[in-house]
Protein backbone atom coordinates (compact mmCIF):
# COMPACT_ATOMS: atom_id res chain seq x y z
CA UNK A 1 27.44 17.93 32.05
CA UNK A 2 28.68 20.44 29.28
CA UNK A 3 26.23 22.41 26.56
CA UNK A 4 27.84 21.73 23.04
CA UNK A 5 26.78 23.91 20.39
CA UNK A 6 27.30 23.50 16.91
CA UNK A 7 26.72 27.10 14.16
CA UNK A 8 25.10 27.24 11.22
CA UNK A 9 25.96 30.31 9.53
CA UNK A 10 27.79 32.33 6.33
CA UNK A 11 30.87 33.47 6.45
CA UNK A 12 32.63 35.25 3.16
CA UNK A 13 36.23 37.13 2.32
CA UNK A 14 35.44 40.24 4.39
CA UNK A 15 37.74 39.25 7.65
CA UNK A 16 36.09 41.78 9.67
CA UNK A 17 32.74 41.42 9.12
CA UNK A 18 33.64 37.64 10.44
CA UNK A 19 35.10 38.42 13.12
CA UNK A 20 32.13 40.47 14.64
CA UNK A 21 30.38 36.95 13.00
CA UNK A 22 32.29 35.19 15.36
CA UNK A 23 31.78 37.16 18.59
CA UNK A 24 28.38 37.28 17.96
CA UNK A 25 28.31 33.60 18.09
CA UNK A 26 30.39 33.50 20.77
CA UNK A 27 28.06 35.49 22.81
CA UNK A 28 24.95 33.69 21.88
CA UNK A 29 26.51 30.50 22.84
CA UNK A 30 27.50 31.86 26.25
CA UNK A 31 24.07 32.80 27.02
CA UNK A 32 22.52 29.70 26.15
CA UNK A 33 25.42 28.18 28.62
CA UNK A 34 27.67 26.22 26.00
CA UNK A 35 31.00 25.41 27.06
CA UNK A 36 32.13 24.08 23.82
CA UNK A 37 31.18 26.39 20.34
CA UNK A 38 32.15 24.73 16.98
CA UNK A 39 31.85 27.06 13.63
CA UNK A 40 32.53 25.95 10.22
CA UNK A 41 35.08 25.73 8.04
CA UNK A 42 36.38 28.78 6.42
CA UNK A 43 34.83 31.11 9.32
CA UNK A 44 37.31 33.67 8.82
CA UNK A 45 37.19 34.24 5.28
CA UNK A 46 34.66 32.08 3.28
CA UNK A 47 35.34 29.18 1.30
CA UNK A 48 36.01 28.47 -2.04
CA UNK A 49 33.79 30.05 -5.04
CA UNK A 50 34.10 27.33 -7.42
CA UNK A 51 34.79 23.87 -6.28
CA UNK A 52 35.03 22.41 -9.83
CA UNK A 53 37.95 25.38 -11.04
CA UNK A 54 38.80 27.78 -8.31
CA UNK A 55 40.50 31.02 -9.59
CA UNK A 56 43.72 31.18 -8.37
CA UNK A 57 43.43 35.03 -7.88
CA UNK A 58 39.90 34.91 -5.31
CA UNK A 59 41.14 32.30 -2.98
CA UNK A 60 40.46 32.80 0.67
CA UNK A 61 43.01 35.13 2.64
CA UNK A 62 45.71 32.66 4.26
CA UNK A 63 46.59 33.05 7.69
CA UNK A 64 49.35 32.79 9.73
CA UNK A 65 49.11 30.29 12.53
CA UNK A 66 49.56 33.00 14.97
CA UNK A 67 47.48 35.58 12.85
CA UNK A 68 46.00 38.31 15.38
CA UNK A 69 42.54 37.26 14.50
CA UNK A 70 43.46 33.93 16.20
CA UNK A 71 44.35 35.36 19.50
CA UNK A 72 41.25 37.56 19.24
CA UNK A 73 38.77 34.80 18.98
CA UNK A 74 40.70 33.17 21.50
CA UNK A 75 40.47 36.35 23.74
CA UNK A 76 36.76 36.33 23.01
CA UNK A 77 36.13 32.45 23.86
CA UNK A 78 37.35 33.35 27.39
CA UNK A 79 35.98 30.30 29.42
CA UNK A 80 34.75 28.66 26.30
CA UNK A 81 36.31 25.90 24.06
CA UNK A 82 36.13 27.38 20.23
CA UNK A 83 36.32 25.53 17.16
CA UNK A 84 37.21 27.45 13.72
CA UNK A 85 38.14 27.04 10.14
CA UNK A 86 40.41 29.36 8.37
CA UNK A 87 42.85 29.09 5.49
CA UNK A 88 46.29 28.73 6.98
CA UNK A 89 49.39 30.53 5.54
CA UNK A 90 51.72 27.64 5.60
CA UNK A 91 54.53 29.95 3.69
CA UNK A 92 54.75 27.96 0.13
CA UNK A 93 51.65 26.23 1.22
CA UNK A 94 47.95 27.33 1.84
CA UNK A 95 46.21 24.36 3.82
CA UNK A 96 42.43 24.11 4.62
CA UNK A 97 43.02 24.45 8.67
CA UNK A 98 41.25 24.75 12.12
CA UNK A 99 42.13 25.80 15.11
CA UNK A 100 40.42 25.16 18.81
CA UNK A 101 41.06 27.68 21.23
CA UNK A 102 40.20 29.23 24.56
CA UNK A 103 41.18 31.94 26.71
CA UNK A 104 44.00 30.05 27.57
CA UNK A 105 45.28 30.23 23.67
CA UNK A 106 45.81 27.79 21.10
CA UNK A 107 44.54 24.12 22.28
CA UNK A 108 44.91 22.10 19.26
CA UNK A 109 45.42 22.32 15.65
CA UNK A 110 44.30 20.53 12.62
CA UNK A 111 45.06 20.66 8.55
CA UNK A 112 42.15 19.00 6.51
CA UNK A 113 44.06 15.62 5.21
CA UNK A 114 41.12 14.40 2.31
CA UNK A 115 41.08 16.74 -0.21
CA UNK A 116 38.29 16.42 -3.17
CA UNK A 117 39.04 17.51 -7.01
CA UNK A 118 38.54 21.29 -6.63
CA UNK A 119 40.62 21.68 -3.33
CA UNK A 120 43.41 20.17 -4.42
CA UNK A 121 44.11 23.30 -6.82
CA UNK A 122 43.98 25.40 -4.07
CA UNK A 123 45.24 23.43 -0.84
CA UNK A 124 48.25 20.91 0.31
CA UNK A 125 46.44 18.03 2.60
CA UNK A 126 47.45 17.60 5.81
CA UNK A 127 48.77 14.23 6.98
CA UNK A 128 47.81 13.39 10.65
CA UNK A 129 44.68 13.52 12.77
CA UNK A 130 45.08 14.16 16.55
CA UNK A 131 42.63 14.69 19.25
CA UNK A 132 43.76 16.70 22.23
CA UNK A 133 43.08 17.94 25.82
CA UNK A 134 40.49 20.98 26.62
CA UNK A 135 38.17 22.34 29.44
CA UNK A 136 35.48 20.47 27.33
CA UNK A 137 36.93 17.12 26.88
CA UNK A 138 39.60 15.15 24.55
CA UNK A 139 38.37 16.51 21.01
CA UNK A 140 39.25 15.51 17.91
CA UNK A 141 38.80 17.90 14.72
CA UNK A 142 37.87 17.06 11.53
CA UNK A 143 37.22 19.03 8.36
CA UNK A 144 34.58 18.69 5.47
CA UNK A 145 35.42 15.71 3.68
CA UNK A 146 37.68 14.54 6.06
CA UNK A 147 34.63 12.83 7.86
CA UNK A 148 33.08 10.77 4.65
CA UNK A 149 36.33 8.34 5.43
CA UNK A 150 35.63 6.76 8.40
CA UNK A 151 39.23 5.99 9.06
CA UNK A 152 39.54 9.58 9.91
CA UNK A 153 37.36 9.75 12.62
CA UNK A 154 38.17 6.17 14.24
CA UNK A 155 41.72 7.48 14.32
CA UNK A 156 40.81 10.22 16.61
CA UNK A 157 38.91 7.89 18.87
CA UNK A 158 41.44 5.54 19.13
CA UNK A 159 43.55 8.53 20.18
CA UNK A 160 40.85 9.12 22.73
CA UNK A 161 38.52 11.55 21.59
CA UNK A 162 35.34 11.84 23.58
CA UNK A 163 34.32 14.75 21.36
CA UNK A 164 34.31 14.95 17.51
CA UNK A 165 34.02 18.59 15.74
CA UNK A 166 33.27 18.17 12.27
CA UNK A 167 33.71 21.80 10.75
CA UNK A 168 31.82 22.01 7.09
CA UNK A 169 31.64 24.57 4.48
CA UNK A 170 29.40 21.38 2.71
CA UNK A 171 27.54 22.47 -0.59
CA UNK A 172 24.64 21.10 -2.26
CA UNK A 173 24.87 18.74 -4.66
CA UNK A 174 27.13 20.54 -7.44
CA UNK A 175 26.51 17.95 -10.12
CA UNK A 176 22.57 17.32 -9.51
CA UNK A 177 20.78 19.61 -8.35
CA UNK A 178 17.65 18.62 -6.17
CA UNK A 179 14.25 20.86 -6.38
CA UNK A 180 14.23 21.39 -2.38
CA UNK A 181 16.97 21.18 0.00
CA UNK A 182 15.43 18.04 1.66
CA UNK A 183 15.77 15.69 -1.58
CA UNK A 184 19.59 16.79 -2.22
CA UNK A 185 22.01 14.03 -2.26
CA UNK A 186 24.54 15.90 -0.25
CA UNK A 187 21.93 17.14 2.30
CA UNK A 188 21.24 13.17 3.15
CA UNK A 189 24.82 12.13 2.84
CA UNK A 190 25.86 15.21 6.00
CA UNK A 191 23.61 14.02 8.02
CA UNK A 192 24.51 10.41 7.58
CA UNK A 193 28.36 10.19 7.98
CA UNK A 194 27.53 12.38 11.18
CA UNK A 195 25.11 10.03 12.69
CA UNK A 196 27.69 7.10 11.79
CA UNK A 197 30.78 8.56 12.73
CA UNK A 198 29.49 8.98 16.19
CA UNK A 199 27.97 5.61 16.55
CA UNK A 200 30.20 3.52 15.33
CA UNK A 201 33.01 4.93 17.14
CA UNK A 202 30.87 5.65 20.05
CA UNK A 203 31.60 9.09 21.09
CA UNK A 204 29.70 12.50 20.92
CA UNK A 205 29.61 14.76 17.10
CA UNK A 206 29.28 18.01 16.80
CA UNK A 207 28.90 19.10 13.41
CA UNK A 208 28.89 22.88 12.28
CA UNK A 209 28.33 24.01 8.38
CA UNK A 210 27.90 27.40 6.39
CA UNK A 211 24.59 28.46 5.05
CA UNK A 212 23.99 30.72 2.19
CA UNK A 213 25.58 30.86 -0.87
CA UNK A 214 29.33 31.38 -2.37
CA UNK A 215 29.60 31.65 -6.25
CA UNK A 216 28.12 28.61 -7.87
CA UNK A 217 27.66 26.42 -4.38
CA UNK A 218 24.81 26.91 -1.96
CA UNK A 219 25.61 25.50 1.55
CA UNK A 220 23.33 23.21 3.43
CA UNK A 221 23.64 24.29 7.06
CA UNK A 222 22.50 21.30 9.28
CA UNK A 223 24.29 21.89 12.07
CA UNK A 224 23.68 19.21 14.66
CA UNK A 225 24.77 17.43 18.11
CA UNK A 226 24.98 13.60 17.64
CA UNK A 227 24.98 11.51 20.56
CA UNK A 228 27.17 8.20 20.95
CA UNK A 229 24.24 6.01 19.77
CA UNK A 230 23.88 8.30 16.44
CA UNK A 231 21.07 9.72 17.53
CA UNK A 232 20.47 13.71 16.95
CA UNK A 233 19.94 15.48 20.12
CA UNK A 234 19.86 19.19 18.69
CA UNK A 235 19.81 21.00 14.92
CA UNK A 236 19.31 23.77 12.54
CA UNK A 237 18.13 21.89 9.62
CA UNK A 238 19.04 24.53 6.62
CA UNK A 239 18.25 27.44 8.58
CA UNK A 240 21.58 30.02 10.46
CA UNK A 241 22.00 29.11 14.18
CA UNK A 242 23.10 27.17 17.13
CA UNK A 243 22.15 23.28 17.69
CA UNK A 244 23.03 23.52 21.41
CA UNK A 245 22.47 20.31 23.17
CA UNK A 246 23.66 19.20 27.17
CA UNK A 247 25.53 15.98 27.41
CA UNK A 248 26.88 14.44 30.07
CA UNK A 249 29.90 13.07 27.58
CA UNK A 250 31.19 10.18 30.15
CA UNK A 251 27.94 8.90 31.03
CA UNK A 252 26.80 8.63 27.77
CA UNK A 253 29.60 7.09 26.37
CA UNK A 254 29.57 4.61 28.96
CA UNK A 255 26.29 4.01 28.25
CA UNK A 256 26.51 3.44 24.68
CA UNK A 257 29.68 1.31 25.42
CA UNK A 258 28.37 -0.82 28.10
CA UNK A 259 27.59 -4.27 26.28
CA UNK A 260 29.49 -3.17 22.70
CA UNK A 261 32.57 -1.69 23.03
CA UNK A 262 33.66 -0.95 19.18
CA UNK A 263 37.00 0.28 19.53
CA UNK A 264 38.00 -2.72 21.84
CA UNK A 265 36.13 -5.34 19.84
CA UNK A 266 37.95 -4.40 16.40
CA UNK A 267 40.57 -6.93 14.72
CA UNK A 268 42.92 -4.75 12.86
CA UNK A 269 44.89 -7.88 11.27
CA UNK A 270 41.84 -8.60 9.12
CA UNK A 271 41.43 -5.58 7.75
CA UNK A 272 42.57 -4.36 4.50
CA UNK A 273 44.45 -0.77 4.30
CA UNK A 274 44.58 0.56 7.86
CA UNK A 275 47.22 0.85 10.21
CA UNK A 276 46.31 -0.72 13.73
């Protein structure tokens, strides 16, 4: 059995007032007994401003792969698998990135591959998705839009991923704007590519998202532990703080596997546009 929990919460530019964000989280997580924390995207600091025409001179602070503030949370994690979204320094490059860690150091690495309009002014996609060993499981990482394709998250599960950590800085609706947060387009469409990447791939979600606002965008929080089956077994709704849910990940995987076995039962030489 392992507690996942999953943050809702804003993060902005100020890299220190994140960082005490962070260990904050980190300690609330290790009281309630999680062995496996996942914050959003762009916890260390903040996301874009503008999604439709980001200024070029107020975009996040890039960081180096190795960036102090990297071993730090990784010095604060201790026992603990962490999850977190920065903007990585790739040298000519700035990429959308996250980075899972533990005492131990770094345990796996991933650059945000689907890009939508606004990003693309500001970030170069990554090109690979790969799910890797930890204390908590094989986990796979995927970023923001990364998980409205479901190719991205069957590619990690066919790599093995028990565990998927969806890391979100995921705005309302920019283009029409719902009265309450309930009726927003975007709001429905989180929850649902979370609930269907984990069932039809069959493994456990854990999604984490900002809250609050940045510029023009208002972020939807919904943080939330999916079972295999899709269904929800913790959440925030829009509020700041931790779904934290206790899975047995093999057993329930096994479970939801037992008659239907997805990733066995595909036939990739009828599909159109995927690799095998």
């Amino acid at each position: 059995m392992i507690r996942i929990a999953a943050v809702a919460a804003h993060f902005g530019r100020d890299l220190e007032f994140d960082l005490a964000r962070v260990a904050k989280l980190i300690d609330d997580a290790r009281k309630e007994g999680a062995g496996l924390l996942v914050l959003p995207d762009a916890a260390l600091g903040g996301y874009l401003a503008d999604l439709r025409h980001p200024d070029p001179d107020a975009l996040p602070p890039a960081l180096k792969p190795d960036d102090p503030l990297i071993h730090e949370i990784a010095r604060l994690a201790a026992e603990m698998v962490v999850c977190v979204g920065y903007c990585e320094d790739g040298g000519n490059e700035r990429y959308n990135a996250a980075v899972c860690v533990s005492g131990d150091g770094v345990l796996g690495r991933h650059r945000k591959v689907h890009l939508p309009a606004g990003e693309t002014a500001a970030y170069t996609p990554g090109d690979r998705f790969d799910a890797f060993d930890t204390p908590a499981g094989r986990v796979g990482m995927l970023i923001d839009y990364d998980k409205t394709f479901p190719e991205s998250a069957r590619s990690l599960a066919l790599d093995g991923a028990e565990i998927l950590a969806c890391l979100s800085a995921w705005p309302t609706s920019i283009t029409n704007r719902a009265p309450r947060m309930a009726q927003d387009r975007q709001a429905k469409l989180f929850d649902l590519y979370d609930q269907a990447r984990a069932a039809e791939n069959q493994v456990v979600l854990a999604s984490s998202n900002q809250t609050g606002a940045m510029g023009g965008m208002r972020f939807l929080g919904q943080a939330k532990v999916v079972g295999p089956g899709g269904d929800i077994l913790a959440r925030t709704w829009a509020k700041a703080g931790l779904a934290v849910a206790e899975v047995d990940i093999a057993a329930e995987i096994e479970r939801a596997r037992r008659v239907l076995r997805h990733l066995d039962e595909r036939r990739p030489a009828t599909y159109r546009g995927t690799a095998s």
